[in-house]
Protein backbone atom coordinates (compact mmCIF):
# COMPACT_ATOMS: atom_id res chain seq x y z
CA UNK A 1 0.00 0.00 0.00
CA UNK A 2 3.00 2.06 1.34
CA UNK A 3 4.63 1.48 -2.48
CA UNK A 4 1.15 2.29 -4.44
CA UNK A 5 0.82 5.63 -2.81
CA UNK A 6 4.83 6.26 -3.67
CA UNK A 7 3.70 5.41 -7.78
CA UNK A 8 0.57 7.41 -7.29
CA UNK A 9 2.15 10.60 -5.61
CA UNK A 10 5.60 9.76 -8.39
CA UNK A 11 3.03 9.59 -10.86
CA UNK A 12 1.11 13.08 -9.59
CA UNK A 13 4.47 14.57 -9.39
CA UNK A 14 5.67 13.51 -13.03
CA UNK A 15 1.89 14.92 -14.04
CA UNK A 16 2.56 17.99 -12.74
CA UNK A 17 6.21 18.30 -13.82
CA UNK A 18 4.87 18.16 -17.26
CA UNK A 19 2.22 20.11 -17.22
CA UNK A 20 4.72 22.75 -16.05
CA UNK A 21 6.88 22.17 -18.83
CA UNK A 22 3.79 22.11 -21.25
CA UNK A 23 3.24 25.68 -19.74
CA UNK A 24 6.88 26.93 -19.88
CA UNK A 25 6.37 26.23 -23.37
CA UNK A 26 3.47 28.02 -24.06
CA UNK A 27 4.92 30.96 -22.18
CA UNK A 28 7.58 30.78 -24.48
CA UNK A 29 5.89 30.47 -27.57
CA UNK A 30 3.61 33.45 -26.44
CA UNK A 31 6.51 35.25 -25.62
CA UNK A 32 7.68 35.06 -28.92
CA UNK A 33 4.49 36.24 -30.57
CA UNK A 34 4.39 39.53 -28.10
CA UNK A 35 7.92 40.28 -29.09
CA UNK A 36 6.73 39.24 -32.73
CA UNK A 37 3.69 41.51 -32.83
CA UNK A 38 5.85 44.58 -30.61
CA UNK A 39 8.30 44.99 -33.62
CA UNK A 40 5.36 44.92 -36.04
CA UNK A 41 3.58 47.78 -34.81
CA UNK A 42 6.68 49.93 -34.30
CA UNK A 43 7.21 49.15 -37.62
CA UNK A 44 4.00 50.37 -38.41
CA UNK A 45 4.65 53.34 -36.06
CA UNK A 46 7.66 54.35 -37.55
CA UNK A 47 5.80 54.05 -40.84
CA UNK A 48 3.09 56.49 -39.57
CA UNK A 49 5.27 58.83 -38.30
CA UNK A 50 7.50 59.00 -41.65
CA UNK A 51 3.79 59.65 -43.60
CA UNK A 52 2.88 62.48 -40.67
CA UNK A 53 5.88 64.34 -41.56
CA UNK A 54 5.81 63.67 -45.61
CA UNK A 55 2.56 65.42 -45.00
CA UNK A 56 3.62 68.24 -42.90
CA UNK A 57 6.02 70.10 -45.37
CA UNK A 58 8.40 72.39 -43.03
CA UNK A 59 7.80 70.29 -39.90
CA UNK A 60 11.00 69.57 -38.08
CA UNK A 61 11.67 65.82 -37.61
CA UNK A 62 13.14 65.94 -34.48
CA UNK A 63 9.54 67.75 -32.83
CA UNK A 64 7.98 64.55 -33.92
CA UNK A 65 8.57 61.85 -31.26
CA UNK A 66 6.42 58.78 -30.03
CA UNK A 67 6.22 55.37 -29.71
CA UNK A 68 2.85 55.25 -30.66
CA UNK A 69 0.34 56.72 -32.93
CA UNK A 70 -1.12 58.54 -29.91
CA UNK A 71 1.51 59.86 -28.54
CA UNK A 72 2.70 60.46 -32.76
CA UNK A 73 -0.69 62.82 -33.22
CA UNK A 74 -0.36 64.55 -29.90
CA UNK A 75 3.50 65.43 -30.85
CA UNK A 76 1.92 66.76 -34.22
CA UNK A 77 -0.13 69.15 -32.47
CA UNK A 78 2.22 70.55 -30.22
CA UNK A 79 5.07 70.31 -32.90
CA UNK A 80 2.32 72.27 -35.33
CA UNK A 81 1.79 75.00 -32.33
CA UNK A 82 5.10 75.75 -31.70
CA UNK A 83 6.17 76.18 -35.51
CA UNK A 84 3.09 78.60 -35.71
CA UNK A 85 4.56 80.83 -32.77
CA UNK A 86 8.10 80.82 -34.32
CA UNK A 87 6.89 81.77 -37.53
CA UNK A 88 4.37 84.86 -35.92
CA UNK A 89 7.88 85.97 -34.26
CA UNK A 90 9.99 85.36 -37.61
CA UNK A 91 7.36 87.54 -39.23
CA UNK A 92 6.78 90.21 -36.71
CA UNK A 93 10.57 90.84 -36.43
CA UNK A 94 11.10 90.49 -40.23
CA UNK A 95 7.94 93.04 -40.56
CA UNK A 96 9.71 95.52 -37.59
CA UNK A 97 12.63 95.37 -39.33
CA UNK A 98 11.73 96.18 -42.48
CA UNK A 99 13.58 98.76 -44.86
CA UNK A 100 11.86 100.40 -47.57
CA UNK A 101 13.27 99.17 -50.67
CA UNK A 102 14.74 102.36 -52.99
CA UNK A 103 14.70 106.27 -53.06
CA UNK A 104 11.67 107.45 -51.42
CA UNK A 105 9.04 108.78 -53.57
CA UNK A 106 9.59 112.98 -54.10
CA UNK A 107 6.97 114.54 -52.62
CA UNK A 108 6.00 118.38 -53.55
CA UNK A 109 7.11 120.86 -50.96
CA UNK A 110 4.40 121.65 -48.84
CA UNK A 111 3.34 125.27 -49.29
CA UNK A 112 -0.27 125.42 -46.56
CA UNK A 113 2.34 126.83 -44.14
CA UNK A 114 3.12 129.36 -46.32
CA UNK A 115 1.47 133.04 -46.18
CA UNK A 116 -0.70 134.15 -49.42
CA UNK A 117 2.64 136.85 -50.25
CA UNK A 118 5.39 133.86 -49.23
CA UNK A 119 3.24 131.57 -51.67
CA UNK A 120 3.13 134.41 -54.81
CA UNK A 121 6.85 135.24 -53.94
CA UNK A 122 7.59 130.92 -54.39
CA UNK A 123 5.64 130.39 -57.33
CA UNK A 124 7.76 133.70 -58.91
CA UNK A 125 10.89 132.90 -57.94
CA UNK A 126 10.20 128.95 -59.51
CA UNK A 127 8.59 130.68 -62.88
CA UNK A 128 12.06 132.45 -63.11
CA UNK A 129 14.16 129.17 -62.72
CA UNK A 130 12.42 127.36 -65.81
């Protein structure tokens, strides 16, 4: 009797041991499908990100960051607020510091200031130039 419950609890014990194993294995093989199906979608990731920014002329690569598409879209928005404000500055300084390009236009001497005899005494003195 002593011997039959040594085979049975042997045999319980082998049972188990490869059930464990059979487990092992299937964490194994699972394992291998999660690390399969990780470097898919940052494949797919990096794909999406590379299309974001082909679409995005002007958009800085390195403002772009994720690891997923989430965290890709959100960058995009901040990334697109952030090249708005440069640009407002770029354009506000380039408009403060702008120079007029060439002479400026002549502009007739202004003669309102000018009493009626100052005005007669002008308008002689140019007749007499021409």
């Amino acid at each position: 009797m002593a011997e039959e419950t040594r085979d049975t609890e042997t045999q319980d014990k082998d049972n188990l041991q490869a059930r464990i194993t059979q487990l092992e294995q299937g964490i194994a093989s699972k394992d291998g499908e999660l690390t399969a199906a990780k470097q898919l979608l940052s494949g797919a990731v990096a794909k999406y990100r590379a299309a974001v920014l082909a679409s995005v002329p002007g958009m800085p690569e390195e403002l772009v960051k994720g690891e997923s598409i989430d965290e890709i879209d959100a960058s995009l928005e901040q990334a697109r607020g952030i090249v708005s404000k440069v640009r407002q500055q770029l354009e506000a300084e380039a408009e403060a510091n702008k120079v007029p390009t060439g002479a400026p236009p002549r502009m007739p001497q202004d003669l309102s200031a000018l009493s009626p005899a100052e005005k007669i005494a002008y308008a002689l003195k140019k007749s007499l130039r021409m």
